[in-house]
N, C-alpha and C. Protein backbone atom coordinates (compact mmCIF):
# COMPACT_ATOMS: atom_id res chain seq x y z
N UNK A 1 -54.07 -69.66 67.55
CA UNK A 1 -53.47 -70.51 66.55
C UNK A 1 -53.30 -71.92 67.13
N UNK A 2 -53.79 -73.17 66.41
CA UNK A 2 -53.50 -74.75 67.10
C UNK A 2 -52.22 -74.65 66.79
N UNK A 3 -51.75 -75.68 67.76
CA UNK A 3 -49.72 -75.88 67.58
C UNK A 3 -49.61 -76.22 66.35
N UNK A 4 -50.33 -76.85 65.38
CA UNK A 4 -50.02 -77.26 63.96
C UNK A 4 -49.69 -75.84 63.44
N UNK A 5 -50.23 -75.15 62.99
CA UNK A 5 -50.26 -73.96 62.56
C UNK A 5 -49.16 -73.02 62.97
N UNK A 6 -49.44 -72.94 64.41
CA UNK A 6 -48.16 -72.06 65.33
C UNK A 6 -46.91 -72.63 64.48
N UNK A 7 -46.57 -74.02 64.51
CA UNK A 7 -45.57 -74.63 63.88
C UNK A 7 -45.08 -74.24 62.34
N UNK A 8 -45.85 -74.68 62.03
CA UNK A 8 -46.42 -74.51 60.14
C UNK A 8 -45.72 -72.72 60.06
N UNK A 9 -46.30 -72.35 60.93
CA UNK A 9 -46.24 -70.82 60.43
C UNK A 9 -44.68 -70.49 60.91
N UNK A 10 -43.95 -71.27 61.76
CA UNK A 10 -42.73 -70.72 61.99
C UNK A 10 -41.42 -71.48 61.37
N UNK A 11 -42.11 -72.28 60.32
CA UNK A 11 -41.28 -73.18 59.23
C UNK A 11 -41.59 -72.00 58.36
N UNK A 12 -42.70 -71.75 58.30
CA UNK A 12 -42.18 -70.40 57.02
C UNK A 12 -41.80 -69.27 57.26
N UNK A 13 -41.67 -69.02 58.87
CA UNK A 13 -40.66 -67.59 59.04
C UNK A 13 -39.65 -68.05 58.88
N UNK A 14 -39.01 -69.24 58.69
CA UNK A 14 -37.76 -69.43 59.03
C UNK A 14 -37.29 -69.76 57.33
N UNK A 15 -38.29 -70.49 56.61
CA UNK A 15 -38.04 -70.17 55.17
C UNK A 15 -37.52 -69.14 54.63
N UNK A 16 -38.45 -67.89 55.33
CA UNK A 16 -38.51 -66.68 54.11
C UNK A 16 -37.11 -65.93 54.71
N UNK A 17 -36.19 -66.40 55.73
CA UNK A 17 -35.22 -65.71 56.10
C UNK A 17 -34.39 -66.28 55.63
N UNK A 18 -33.47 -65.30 55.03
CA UNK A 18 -32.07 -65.94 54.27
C UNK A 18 -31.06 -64.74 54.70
N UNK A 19 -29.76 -65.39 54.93
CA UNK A 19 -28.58 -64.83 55.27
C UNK A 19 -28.83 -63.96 54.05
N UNK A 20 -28.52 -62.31 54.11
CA UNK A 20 -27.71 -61.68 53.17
C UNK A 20 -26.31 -62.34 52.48
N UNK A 21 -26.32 -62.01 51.45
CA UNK A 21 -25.07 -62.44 50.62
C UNK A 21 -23.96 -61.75 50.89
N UNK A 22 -22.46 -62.27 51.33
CA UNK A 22 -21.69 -61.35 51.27
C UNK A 22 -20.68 -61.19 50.48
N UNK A 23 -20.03 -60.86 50.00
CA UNK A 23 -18.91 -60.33 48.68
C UNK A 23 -18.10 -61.57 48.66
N UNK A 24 -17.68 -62.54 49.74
CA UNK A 24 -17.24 -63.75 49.29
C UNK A 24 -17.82 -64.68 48.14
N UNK A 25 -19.52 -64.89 49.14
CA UNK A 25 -20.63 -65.28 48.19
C UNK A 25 -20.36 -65.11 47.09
N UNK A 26 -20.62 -63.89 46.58
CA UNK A 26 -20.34 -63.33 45.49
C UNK A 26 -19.53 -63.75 44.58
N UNK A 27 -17.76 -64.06 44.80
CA UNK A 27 -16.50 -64.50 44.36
C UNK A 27 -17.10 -66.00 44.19
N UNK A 28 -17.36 -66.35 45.02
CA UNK A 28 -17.61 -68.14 44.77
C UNK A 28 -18.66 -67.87 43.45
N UNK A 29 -20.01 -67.93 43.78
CA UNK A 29 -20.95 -67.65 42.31
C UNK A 29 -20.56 -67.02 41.25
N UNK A 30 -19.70 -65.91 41.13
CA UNK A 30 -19.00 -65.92 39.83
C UNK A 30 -18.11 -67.15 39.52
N UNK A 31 -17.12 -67.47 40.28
CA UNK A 31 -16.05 -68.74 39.89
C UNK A 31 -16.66 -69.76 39.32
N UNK A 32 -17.98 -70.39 40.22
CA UNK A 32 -18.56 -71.34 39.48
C UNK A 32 -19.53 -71.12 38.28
N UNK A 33 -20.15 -69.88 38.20
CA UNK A 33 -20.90 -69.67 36.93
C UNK A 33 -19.89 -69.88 35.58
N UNK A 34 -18.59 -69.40 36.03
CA UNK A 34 -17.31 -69.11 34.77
C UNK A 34 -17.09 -70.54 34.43
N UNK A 35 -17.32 -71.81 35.76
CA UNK A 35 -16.47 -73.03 35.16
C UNK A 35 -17.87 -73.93 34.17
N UNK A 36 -19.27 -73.22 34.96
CA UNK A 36 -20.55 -73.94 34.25
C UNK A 36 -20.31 -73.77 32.89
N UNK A 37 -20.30 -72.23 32.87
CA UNK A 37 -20.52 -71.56 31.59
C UNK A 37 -19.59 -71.50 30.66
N UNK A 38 -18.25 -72.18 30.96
CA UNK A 38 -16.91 -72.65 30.56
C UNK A 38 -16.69 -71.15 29.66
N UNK A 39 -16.65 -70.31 30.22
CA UNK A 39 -16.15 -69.22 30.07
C UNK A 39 -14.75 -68.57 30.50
N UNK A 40 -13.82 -68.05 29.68
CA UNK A 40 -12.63 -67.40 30.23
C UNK A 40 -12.79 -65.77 30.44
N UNK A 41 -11.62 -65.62 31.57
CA UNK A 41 -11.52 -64.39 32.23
C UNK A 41 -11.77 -63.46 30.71
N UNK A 42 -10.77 -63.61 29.99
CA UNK A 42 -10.72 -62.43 28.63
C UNK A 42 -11.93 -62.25 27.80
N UNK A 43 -12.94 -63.60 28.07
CA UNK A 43 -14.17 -63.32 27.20
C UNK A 43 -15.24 -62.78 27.91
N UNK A 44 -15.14 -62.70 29.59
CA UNK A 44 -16.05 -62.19 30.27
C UNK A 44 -15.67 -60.40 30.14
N UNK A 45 -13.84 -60.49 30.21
CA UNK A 45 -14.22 -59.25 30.34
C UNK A 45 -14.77 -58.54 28.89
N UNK A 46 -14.30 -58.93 27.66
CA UNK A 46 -15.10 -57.97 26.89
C UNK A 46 -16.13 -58.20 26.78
N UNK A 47 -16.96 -58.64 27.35
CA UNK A 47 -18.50 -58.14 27.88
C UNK A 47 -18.25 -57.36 28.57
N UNK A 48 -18.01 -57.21 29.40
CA UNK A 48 -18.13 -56.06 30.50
C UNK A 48 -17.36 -54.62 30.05
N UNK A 49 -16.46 -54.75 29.34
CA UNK A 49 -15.88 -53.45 28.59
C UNK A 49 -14.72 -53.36 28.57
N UNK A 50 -13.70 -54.32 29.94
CA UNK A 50 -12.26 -53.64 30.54
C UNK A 50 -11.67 -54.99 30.06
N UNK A 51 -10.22 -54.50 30.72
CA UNK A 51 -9.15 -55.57 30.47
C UNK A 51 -9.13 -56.47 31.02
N UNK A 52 -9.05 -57.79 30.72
CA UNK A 52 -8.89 -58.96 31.70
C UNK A 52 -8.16 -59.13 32.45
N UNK A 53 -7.19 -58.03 32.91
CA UNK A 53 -6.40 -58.43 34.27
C UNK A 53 -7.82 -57.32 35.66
N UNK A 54 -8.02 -56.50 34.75
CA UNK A 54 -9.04 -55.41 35.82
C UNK A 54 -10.44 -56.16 35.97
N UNK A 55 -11.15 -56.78 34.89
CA UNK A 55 -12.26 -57.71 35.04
C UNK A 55 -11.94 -58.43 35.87
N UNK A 56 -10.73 -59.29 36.15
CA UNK A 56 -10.70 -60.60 36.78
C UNK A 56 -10.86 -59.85 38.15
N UNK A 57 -9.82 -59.06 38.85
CA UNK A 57 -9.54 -58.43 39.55
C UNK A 57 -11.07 -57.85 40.31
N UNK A 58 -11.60 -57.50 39.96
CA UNK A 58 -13.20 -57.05 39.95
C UNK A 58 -14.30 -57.96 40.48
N UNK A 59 -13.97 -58.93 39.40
CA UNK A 59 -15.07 -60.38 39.97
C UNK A 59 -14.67 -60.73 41.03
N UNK A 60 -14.07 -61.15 41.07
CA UNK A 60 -13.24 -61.70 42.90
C UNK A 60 -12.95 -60.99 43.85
N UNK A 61 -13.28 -59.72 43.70
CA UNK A 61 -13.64 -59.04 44.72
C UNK A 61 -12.96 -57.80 44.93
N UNK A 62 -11.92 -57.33 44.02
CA UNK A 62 -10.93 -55.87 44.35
C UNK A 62 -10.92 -55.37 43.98
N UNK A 63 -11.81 -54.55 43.18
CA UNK A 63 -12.82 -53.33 42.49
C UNK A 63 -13.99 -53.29 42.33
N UNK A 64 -14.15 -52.15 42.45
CA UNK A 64 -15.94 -51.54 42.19
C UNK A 64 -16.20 -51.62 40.74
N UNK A 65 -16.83 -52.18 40.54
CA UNK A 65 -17.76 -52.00 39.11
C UNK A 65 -18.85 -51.25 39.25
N UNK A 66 -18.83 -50.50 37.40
CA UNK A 66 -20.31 -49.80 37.79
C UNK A 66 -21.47 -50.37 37.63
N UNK A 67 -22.63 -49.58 37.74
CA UNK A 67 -23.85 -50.30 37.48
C UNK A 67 -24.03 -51.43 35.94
N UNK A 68 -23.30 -50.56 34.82
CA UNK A 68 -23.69 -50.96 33.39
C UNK A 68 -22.35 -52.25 33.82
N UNK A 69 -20.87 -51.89 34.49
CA UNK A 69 -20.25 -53.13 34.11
C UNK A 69 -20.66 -54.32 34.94
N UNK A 70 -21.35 -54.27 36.50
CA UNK A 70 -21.92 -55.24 37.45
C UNK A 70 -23.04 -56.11 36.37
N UNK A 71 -24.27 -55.03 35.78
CA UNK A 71 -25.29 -55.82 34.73
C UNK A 71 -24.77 -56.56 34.00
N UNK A 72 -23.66 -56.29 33.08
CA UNK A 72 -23.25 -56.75 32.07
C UNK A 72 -22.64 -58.25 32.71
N UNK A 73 -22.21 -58.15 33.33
CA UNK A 73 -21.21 -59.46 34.12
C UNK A 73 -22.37 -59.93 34.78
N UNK A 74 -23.44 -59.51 35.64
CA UNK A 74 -24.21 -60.72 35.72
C UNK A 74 -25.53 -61.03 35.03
N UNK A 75 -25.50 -60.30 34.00
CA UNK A 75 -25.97 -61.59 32.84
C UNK A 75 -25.68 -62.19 32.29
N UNK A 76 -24.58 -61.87 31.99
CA UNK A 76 -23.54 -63.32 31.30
C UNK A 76 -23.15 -64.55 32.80
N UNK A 77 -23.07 -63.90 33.34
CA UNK A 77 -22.75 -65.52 34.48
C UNK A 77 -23.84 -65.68 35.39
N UNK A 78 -25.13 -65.17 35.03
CA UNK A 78 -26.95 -65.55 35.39
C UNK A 78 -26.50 -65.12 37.31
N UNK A 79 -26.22 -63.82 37.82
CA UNK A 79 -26.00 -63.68 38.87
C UNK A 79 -27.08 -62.81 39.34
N UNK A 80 -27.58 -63.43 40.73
CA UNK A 80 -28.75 -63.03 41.36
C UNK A 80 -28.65 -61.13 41.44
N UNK A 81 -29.81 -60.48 41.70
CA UNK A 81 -29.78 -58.89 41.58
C UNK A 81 -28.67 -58.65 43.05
N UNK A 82 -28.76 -59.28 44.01
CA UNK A 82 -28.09 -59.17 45.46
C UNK A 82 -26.49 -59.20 44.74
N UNK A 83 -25.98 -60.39 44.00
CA UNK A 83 -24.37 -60.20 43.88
C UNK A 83 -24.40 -58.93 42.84
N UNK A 84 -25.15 -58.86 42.12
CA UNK A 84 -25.04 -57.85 41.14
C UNK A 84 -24.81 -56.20 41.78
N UNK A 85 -25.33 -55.97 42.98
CA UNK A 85 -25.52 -54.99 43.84
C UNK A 85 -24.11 -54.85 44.44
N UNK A 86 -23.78 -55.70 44.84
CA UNK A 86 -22.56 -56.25 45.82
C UNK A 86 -21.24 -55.69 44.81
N UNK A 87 -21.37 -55.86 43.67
CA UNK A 87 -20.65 -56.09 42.80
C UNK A 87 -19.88 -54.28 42.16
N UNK A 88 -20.74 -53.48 42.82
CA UNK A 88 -20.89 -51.90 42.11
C UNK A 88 -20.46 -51.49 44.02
N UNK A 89 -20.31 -52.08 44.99
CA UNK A 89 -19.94 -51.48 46.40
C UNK A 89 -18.06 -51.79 46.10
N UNK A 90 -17.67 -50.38 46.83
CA UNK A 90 -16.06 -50.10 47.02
C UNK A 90 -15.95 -51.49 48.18
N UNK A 91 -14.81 -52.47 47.69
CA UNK A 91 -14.75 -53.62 48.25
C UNK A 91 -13.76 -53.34 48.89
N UNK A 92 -13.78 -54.46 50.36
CA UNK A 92 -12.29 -54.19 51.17
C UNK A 92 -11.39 -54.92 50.42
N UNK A 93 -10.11 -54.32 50.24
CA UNK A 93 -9.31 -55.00 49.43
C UNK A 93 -8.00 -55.80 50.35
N UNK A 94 -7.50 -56.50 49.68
CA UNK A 94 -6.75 -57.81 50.30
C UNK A 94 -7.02 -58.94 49.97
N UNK A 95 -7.05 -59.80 49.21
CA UNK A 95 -7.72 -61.01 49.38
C UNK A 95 -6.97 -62.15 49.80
N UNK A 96 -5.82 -62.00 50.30
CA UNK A 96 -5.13 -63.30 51.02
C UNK A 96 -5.40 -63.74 52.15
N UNK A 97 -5.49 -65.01 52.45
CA UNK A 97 -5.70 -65.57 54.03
C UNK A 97 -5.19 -65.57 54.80
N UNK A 98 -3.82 -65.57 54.20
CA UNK A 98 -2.48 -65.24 55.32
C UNK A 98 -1.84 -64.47 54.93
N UNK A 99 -0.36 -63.97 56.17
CA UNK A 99 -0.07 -62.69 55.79
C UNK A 99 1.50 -63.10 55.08
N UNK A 100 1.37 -64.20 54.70
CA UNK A 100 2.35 -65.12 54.10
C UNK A 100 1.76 -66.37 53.24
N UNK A 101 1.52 -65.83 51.81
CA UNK A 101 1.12 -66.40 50.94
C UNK A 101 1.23 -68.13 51.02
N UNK A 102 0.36 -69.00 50.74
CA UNK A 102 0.43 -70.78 50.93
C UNK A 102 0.35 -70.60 49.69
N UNK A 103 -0.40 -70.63 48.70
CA UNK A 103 -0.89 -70.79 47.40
C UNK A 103 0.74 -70.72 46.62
N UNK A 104 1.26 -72.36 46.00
CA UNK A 104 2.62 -71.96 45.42
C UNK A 104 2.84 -70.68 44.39
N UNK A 105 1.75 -70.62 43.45
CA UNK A 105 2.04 -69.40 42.69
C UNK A 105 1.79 -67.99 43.08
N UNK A 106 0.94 -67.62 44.44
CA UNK A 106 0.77 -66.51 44.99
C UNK A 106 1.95 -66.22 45.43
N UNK A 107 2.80 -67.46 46.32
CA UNK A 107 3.77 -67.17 47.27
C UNK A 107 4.89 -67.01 45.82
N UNK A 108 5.23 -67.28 45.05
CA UNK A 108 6.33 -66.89 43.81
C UNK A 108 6.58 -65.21 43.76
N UNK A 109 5.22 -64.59 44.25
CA UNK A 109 5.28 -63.22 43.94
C UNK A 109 5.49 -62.65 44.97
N UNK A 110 5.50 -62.90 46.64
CA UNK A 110 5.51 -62.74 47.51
C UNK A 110 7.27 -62.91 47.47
N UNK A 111 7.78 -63.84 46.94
CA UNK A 111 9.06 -64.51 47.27
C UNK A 111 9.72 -63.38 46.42
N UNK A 112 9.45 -62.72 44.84
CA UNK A 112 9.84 -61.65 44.02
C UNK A 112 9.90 -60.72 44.84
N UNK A 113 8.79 -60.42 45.58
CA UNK A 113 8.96 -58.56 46.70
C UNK A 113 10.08 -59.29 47.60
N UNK A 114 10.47 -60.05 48.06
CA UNK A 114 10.87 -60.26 49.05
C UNK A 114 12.68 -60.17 48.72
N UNK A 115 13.28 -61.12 47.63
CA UNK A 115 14.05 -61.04 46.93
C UNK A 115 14.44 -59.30 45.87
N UNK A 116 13.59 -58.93 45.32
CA UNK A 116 13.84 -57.64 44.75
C UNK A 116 13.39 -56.74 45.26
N UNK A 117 12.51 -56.58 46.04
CA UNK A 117 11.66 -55.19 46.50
C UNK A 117 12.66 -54.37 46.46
N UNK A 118 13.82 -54.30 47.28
CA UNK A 118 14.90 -53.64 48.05
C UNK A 118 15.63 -52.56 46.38
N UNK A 119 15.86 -53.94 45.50
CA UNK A 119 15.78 -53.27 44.23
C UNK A 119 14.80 -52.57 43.32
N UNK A 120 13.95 -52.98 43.12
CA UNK A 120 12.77 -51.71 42.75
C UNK A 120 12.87 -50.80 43.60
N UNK A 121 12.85 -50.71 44.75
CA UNK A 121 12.88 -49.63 45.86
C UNK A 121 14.09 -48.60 45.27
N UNK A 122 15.57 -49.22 45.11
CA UNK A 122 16.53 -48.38 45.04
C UNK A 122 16.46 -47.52 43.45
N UNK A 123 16.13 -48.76 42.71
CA UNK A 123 15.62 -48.31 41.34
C UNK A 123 14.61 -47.09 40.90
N UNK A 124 13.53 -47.07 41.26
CA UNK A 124 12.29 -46.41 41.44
C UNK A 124 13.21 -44.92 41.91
N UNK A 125 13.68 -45.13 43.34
CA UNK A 125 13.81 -43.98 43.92
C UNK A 125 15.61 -43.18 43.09
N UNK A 126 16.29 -44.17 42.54
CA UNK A 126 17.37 -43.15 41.58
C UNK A 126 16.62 -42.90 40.57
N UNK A 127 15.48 -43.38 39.56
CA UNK A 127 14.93 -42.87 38.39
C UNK A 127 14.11 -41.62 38.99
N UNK A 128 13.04 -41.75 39.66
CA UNK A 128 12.44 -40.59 40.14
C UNK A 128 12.27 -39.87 41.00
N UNK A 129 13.03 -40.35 41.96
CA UNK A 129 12.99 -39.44 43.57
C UNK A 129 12.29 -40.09 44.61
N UNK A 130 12.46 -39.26 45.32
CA UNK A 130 11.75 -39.98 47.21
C UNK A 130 9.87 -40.26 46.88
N UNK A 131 9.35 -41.40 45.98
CA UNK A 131 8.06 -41.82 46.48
C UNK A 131 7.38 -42.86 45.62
N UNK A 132 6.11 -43.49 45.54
CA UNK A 132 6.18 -44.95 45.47
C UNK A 132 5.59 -44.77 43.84
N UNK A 133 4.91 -46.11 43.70
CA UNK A 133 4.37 -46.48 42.50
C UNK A 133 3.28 -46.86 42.76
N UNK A 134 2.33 -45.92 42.29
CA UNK A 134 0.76 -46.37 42.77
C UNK A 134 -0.03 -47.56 42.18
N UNK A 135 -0.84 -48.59 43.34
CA UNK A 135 -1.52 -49.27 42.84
C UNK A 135 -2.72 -49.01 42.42
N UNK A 136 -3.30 -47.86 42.31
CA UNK A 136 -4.69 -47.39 42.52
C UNK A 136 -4.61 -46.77 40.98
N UNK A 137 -3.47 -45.82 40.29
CA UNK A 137 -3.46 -45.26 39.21
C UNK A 137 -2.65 -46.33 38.40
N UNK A 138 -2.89 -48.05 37.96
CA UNK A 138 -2.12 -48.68 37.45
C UNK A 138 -2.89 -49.35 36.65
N UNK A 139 -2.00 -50.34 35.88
CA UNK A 139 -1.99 -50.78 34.58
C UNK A 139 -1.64 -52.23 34.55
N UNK A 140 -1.81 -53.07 34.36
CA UNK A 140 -1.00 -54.32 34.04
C UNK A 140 -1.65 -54.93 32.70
N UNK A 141 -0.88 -56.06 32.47
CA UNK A 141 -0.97 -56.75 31.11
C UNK A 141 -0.56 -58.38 31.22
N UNK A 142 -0.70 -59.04 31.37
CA UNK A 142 -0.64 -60.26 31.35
C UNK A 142 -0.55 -61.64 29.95
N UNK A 143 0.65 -61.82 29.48
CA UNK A 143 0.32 -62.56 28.20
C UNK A 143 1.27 -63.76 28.44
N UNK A 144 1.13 -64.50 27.46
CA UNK A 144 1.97 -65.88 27.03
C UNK A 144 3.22 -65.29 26.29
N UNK A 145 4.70 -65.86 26.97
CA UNK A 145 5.91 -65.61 25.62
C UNK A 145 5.94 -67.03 25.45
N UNK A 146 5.53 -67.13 24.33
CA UNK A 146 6.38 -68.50 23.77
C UNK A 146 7.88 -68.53 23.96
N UNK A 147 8.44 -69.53 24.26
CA UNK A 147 9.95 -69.89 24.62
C UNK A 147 10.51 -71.29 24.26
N UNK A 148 11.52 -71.45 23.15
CA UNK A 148 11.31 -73.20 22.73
C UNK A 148 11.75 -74.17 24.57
N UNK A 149 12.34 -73.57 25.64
CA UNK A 149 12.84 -73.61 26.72
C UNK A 149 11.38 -74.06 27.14
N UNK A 150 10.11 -73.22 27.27
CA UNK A 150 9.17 -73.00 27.97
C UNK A 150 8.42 -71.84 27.68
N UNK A 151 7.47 -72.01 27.50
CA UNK A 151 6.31 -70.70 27.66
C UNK A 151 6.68 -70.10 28.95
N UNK A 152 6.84 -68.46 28.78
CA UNK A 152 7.43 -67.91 29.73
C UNK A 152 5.80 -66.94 30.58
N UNK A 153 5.75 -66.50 31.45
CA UNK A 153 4.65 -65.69 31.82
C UNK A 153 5.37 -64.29 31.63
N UNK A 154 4.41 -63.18 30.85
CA UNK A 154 5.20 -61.85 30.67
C UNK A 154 3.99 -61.04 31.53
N UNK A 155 4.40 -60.38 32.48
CA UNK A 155 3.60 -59.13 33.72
C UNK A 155 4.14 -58.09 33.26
N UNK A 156 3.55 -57.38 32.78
CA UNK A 156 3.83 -55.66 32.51
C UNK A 156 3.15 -54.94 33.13
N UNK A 157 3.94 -54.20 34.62
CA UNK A 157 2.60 -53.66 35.58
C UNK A 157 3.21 -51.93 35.40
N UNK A 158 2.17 -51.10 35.27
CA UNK A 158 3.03 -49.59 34.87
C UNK A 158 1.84 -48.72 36.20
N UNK A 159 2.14 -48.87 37.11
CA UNK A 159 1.87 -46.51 38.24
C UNK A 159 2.11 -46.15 37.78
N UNK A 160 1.60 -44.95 38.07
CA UNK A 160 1.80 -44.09 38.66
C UNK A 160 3.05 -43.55 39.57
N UNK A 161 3.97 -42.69 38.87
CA UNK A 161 4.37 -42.50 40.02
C UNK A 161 4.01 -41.42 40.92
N UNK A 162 4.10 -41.52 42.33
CA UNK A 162 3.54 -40.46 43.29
C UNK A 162 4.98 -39.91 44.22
N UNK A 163 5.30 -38.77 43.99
CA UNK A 163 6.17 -37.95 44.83
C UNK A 163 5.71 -37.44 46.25
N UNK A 164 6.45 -38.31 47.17
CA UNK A 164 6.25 -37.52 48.31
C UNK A 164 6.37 -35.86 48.53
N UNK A 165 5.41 -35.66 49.21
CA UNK A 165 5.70 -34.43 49.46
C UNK A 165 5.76 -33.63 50.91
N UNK A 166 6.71 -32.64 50.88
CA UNK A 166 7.12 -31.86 52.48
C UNK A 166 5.76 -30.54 52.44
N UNK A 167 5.74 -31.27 53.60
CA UNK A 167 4.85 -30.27 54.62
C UNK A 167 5.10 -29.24 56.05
């Protein structure tokens, strides 16, 4: 091979190699397809079939979708077959950067466990006994209360509850 060529030819090995995509990837190319496509969370999800707190939840990375709900979501936000793939894998879940929320409205909810936990805790455990409220068998709901004060945010999150049990 002349060095032209030798060269030539290792500009296109180096072309045809591309980083795999990883599930961040993923979160970013949905976010920006949603702001191209000036699309909202509630209209993506009924494409896809589910509720817009579990759609949102999903796209950004903290549930598995299946094959039909991954397709459905990336043809509506034109997502390569790789995020689409990515998109149907059991994701590691967590998505905070720190282990102490920065984001002012993340940390509001962080500041709620922190302030009440102790009460849900005591609550939870006089209504039903010694064990938690599952996040895995749950529910939430997310809407607007109008308030002449202020539009209020209303969270209706319902577990599972799970009873410890002796062994």
């Amino acid at each position: 091979m002349k060095p032209s060529n030798k060269t030539e030819a290792m500009y296109f090995a180096a072309a045809s190699y591309t980083k795999p995509v990883s599930r961040s990837d993923v979160t970013e190319m949905v976010v920006m397809a949603k702001l191209k496509k000036d699309l909202s969370w509630a209209k993506i999800a009924k494409k896809v079939g589910q509720s817009k707190e579990w759609t949102t939840a999903a796209l950004l990375g903290q549930m598995q979708m299946t094959r039909e709900q991954a397709d459905k979501a990336g043809k509506l936000l034109g997502l390569p077959p790789d995020a689409v793939l990515l998109l149907q894998q059991v994701p590691y879940k967590g998505s905070l950067p720190t282990a102490v929320p920065t984001d002012p409205l993340i940390y509001r909810f962080y500041e709620l466990v922190s302030v009440y936990g102790t009460t849900f805790k005591e609550l939870i455990h006089e209504e039903f006994g010694d064990g938690i409220m599952s996040a895995i068998d749950f529910r939430m709901d997310l809407t607007r209360e109008p308030d002449p004060k202020g539009d209020r945010v209303k969270i209706v999150m319902s577990g599972k509850y799970l009873q410890y049990k002796t062994y």
